[in-house]
C-alpha atoms as a PDB file:
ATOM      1  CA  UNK A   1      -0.902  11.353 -79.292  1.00  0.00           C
ATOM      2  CA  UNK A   2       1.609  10.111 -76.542  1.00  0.00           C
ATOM      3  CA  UNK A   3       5.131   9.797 -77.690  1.00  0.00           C
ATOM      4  CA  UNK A   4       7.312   6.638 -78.278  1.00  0.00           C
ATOM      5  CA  UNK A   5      10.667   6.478 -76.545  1.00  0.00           C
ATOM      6  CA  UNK A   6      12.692   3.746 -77.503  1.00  0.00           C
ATOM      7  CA  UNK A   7      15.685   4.495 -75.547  1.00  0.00           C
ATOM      8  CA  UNK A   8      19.407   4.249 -77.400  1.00  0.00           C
ATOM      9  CA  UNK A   9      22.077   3.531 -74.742  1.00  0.00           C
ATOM     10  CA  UNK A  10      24.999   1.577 -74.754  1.00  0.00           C
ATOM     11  CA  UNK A  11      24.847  -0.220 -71.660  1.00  0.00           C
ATOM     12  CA  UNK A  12      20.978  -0.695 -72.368  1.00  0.00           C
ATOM     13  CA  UNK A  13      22.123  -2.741 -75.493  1.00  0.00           C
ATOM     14  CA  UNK A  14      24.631  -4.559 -73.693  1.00  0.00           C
ATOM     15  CA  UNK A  15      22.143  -5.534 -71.032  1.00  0.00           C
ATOM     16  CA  UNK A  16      19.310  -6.190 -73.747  1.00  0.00           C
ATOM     17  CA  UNK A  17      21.881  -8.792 -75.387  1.00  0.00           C
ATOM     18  CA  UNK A  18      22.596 -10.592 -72.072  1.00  0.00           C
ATOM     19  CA  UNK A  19      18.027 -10.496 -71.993  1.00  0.00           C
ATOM     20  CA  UNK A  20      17.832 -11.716 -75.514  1.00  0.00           C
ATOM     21  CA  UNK A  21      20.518 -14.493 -75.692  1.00  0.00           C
ATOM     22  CA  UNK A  22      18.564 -18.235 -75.058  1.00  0.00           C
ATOM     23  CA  UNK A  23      22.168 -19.311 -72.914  1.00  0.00           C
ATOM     24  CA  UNK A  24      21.666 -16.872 -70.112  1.00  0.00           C
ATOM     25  CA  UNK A  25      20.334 -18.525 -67.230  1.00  0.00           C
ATOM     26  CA  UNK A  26      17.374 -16.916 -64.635  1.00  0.00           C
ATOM     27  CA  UNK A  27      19.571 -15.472 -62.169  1.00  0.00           C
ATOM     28  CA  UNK A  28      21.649 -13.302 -64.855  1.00  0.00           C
ATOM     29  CA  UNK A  29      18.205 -13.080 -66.803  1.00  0.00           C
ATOM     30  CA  UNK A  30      16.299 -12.110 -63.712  1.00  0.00           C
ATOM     31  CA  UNK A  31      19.625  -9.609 -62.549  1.00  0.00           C
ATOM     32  CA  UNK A  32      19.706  -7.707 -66.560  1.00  0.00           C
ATOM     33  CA  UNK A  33      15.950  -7.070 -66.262  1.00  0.00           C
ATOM     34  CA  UNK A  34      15.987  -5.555 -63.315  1.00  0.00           C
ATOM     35  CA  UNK A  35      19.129  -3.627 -64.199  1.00  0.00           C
ATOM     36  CA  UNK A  36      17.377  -2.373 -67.494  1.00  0.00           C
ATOM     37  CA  UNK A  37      14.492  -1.185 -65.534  1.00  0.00           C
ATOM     38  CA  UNK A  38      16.529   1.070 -63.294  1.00  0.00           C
ATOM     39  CA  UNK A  39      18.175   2.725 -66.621  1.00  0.00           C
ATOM     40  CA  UNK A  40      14.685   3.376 -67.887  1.00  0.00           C
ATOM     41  CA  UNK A  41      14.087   5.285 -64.662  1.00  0.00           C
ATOM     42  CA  UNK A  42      16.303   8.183 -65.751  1.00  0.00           C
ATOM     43  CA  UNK A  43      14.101   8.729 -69.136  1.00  0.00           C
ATOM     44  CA  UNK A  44      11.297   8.000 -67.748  1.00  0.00           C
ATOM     45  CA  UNK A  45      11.148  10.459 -65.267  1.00  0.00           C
ATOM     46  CA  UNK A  46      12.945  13.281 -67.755  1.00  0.00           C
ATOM     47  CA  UNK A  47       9.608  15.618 -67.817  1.00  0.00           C
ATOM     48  CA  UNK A  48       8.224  15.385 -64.209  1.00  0.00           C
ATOM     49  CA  UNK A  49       7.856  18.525 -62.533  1.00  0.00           C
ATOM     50  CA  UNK A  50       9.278  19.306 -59.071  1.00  0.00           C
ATOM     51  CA  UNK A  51       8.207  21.939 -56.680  1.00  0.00           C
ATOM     52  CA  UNK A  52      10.811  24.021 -54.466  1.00  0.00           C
ATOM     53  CA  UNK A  53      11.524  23.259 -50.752  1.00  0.00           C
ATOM     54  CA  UNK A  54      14.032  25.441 -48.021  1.00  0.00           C
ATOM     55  CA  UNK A  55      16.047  23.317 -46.114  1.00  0.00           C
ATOM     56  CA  UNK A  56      19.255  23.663 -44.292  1.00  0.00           C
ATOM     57  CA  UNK A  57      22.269  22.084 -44.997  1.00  0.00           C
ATOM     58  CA  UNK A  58      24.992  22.306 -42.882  1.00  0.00           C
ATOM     59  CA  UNK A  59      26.582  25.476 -44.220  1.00  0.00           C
ATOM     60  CA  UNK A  60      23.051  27.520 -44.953  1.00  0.00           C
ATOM     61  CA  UNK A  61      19.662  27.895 -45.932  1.00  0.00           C
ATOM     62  CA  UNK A  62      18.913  27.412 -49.454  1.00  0.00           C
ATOM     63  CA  UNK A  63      16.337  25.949 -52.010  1.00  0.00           C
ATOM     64  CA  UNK A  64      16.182  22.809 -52.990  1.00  0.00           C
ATOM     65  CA  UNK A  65      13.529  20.687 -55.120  1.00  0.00           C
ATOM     66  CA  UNK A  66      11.505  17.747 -54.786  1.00  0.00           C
ATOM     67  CA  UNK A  67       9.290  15.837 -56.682  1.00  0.00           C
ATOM     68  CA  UNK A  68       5.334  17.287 -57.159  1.00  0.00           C
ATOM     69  CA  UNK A  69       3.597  13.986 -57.384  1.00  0.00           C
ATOM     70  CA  UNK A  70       4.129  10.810 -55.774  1.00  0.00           C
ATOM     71  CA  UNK A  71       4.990   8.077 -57.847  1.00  0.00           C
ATOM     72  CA  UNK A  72       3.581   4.195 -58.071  1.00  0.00           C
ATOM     73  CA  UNK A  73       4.607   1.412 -59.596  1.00  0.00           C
ATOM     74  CA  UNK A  74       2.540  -0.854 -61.078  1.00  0.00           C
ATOM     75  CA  UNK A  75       3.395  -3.792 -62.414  1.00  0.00           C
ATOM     76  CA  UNK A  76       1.267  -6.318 -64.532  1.00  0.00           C
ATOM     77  CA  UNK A  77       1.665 -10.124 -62.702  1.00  0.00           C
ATOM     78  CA  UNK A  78       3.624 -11.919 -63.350  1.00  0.00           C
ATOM     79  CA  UNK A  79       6.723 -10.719 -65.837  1.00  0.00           C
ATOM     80  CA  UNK A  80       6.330  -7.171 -64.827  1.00  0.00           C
ATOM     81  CA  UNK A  81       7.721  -8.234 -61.525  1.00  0.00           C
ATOM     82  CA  UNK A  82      11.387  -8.399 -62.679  1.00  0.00           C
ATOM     83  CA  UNK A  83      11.648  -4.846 -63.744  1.00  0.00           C
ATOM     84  CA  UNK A  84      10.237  -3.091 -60.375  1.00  0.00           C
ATOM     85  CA  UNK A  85      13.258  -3.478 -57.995  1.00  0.00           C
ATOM     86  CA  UNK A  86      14.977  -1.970 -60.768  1.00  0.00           C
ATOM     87  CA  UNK A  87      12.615   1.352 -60.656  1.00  0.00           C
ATOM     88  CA  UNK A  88      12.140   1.177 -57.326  1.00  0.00           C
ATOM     89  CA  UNK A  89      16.038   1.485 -56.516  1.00  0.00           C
ATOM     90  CA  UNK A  90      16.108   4.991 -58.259  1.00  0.00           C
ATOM     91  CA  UNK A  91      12.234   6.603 -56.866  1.00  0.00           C
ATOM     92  CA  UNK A  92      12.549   4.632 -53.405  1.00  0.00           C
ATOM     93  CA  UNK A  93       9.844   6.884 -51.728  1.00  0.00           C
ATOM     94  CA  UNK A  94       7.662   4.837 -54.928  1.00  0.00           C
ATOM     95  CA  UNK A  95       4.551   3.063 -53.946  1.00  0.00           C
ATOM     96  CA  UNK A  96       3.621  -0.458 -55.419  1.00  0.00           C
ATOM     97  CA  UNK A  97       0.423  -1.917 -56.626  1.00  0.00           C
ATOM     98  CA  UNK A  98      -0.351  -4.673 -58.352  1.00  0.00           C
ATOM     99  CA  UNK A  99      -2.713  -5.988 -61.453  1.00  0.00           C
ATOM    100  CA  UNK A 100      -2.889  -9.821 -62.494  1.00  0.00           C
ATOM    101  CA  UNK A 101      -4.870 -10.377 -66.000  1.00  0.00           C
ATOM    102  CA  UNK A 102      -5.261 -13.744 -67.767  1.00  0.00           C
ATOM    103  CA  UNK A 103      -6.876 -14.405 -71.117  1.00  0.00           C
ATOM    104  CA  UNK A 104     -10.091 -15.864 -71.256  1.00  0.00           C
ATOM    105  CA  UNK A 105      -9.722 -19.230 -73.440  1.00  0.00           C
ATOM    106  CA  UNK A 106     -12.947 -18.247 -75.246  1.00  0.00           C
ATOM    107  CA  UNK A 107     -13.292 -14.755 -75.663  1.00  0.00           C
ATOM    108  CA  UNK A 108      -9.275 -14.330 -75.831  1.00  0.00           C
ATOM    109  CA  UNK A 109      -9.649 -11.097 -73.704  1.00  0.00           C
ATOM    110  CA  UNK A 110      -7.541 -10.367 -70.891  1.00  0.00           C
ATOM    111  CA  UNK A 111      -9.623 -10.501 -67.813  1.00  0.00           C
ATOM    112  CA  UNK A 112      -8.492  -9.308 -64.388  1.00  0.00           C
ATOM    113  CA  UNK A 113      -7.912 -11.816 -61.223  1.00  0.00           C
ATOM    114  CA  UNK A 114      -5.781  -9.504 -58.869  1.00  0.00           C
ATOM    115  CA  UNK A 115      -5.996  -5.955 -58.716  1.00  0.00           C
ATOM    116  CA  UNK A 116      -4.518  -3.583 -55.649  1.00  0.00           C
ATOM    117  CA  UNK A 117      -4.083  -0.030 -55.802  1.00  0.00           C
ATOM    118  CA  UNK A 118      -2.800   2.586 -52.722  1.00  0.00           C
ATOM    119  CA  UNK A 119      -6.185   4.888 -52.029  1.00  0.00           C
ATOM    120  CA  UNK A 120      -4.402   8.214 -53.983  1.00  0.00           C
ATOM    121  CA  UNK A 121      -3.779   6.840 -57.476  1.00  0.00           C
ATOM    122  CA  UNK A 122      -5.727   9.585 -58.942  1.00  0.00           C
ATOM    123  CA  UNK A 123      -2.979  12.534 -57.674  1.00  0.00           C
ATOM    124  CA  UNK A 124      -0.027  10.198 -58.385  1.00  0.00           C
ATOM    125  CA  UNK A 125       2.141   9.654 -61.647  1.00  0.00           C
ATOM    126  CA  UNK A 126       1.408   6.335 -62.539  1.00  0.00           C
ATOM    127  CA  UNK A 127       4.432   3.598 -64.396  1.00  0.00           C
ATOM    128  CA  UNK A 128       2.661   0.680 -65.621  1.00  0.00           C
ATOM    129  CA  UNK A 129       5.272  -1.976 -66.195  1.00  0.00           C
ATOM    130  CA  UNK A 130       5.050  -5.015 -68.309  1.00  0.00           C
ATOM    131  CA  UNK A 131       8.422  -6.628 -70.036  1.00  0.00           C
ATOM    132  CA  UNK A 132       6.414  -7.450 -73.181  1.00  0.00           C
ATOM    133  CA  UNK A 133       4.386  -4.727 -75.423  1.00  0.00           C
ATOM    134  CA  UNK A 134       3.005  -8.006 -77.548  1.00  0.00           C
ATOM    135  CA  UNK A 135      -0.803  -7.553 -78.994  1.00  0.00           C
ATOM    136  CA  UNK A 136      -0.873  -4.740 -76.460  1.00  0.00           C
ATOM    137  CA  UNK A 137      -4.017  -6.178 -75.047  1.00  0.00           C
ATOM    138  CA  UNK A 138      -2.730  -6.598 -71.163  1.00  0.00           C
ATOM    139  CA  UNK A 139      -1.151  -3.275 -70.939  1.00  0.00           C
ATOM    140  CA  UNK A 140      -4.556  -1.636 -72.695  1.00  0.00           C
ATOM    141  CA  UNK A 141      -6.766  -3.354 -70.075  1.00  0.00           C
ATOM    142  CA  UNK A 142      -4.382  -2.523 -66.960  1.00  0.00           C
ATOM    143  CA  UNK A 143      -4.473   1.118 -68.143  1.00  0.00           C
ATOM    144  CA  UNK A 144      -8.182   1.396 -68.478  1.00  0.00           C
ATOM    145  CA  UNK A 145      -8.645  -0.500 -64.993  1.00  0.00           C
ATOM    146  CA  UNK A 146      -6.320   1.940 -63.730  1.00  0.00           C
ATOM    147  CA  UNK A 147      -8.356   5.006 -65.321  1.00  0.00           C
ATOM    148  CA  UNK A 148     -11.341   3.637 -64.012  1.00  0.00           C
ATOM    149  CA  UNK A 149      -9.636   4.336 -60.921  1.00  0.00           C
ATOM    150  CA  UNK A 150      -9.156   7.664 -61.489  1.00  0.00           C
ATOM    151  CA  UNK A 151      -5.251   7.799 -62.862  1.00  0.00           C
ATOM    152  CA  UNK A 152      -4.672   9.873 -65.680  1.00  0.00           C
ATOM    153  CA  UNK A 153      -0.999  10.567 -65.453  1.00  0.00           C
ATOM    154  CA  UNK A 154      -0.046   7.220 -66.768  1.00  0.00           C
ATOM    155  CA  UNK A 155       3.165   5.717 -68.553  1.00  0.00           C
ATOM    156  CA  UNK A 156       3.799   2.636 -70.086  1.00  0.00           C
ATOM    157  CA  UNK A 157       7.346   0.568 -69.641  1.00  0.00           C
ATOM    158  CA  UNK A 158       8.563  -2.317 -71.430  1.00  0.00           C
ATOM    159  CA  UNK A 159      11.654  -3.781 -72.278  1.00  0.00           C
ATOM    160  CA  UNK A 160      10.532  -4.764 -76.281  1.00  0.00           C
ATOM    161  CA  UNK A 161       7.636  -3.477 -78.189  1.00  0.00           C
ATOM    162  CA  UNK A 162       6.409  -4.430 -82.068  1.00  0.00           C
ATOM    163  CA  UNK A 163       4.381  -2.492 -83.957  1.00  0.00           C
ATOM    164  CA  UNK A 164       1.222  -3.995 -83.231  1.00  0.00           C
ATOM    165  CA  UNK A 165       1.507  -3.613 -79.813  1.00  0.00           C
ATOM    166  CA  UNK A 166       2.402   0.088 -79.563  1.00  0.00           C
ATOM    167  CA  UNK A 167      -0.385   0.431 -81.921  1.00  0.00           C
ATOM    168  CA  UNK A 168      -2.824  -1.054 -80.216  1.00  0.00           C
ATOM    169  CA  UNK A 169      -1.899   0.950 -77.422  1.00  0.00           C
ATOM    170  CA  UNK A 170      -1.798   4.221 -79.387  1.00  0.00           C
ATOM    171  CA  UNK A 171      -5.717   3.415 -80.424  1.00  0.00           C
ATOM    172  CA  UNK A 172      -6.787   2.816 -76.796  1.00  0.00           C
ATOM    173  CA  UNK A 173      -4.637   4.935 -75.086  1.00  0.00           C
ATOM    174  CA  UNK A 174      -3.559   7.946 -76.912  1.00  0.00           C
ATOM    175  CA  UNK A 175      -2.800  10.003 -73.945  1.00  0.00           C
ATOM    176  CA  UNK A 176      -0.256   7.376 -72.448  1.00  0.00           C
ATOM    177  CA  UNK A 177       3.415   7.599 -72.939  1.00  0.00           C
ATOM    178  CA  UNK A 178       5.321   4.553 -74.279  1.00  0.00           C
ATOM    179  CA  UNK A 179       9.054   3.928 -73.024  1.00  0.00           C
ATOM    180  CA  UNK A 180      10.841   0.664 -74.745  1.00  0.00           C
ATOM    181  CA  UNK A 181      14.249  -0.093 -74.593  1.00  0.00           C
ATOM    182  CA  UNK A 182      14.048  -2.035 -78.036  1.00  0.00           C
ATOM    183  CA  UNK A 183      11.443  -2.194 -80.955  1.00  0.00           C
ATOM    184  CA  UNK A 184      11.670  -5.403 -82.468  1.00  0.00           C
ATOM    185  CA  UNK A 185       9.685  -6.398 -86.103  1.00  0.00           C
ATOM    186  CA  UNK A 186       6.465  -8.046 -85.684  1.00  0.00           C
ATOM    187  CA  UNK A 187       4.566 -10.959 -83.784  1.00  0.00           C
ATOM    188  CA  UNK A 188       4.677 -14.374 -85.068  1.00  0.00           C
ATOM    189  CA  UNK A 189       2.015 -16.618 -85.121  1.00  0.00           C
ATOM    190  CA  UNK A 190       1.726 -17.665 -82.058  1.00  0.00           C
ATOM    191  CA  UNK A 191       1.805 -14.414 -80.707  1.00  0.00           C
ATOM    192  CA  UNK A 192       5.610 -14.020 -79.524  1.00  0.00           C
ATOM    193  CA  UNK A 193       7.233 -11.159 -80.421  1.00  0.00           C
ATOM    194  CA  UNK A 194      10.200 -11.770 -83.092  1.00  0.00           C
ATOM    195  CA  UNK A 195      13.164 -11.399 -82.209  1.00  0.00           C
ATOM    196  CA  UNK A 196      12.085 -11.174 -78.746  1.00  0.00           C
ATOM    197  CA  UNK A 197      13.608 -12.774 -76.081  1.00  0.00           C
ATOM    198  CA  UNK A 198      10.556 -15.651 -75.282  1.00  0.00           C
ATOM    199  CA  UNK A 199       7.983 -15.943 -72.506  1.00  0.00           C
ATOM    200  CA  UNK A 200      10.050 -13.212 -69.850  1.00  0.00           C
ATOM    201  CA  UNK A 201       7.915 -14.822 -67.139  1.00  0.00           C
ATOM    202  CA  UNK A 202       8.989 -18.374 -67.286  1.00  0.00           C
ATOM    203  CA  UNK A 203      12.783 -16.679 -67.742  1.00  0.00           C
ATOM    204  CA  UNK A 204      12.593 -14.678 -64.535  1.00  0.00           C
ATOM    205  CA  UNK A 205      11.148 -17.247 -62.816  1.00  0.00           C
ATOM    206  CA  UNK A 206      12.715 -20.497 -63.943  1.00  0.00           C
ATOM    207  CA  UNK A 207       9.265 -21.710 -64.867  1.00  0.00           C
ATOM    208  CA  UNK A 208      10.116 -23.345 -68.110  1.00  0.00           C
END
């Protein structure tokens, strides 16, 4: 089973209260979100391996290390925009792709209107990014699009999980990783995660 890492940091929390609080307004919204992302980075990329490399610097030779895989971003339209600068800030050499799902109004599964990929996926350590771990149904979906593809080195990021979502992903996905910088109780009725912080779409992007 793939761990759970909800990550305990001070300046996390501080950021996560600026996220949370109705008053802030999209630029600081869009600015935390982002920030939060890069601080994930550093946890998220705790067990990836590295392979040596000789360079010169200018004193001497010596070894030095770099990572195996290359990395790619992939965030899930629209909300899971706001947290890429953020990662890609810390793995710059990153690649981005993109996957757009909506919900069908009848079926009420998530069904895919955008996808883009770079060619390698398979060979590459895959961060699927999505603010919101709600019913889990989105991330589930962009993860088995993106095995279809041939990924299997895949990790989930969110800013705030609930039960049912990391246990929907858990079922589907057993192999993936999830990182979270907050667990919050349970989804209300009409879906939203409580606590929560709202819709993180309409936040970033001033939409509502």
């Amino acid at each position: 089973m793939g761990k759970v890492v909800v990550l305990k940091h001070p300046l996390i929390d501080h950021k996560m209260m600026k996220i949370r609080d109705k008053r802030t307004g999209t630029k600081e919204f869009r600015e935390a979100v982002s920030e939060v992302g890069g601080l994930i980075t550093y946890e998220i990329t705790r067990d990836f391996t590295t392979i040596p490399k000789i360079i010169e610097t200018p004193i001497c030779e010596t070894t030095v290390y770099q990572l195996e895989k290359q990395v790619v971003i992939i965030p899930i339209l629209r909300a899971g925009l706001g947290m890429v600068d953020g990662i890609h800030n810390i793995i710059p050499t990153a690649k981005i792709g993109h996957i757009g799902l909506y919900r069908d109004e009848e079926t009420l599964q998530p069904q895919v209107y955008y996808s883009k990929f770079p060619k390698d996926i398979a060979d590459c350590a895959v961060l699927v990014v999505d603010p919101m771990l709600a019913s889990g149904g989105s991330a589930s979906k962009a993860i088995e699009i993106l095995k279809s593809k041939g990924a299997t080195d895949i990790r989930y990021i969110g800013l705030v999980g609930c039960p049912e979502g990391v246990a929907r992903l858990q079922k589907d996905h057993p192999d993936v990783d999830i990182y979270l910088a907050a667990m919050d109780s349970h989804l209300n009725e009409v879906g939203y995660i409580v606590p929560g912080l709202g819709d993180c779409g309409d936040r970033l992007f001033g939409t509502k």
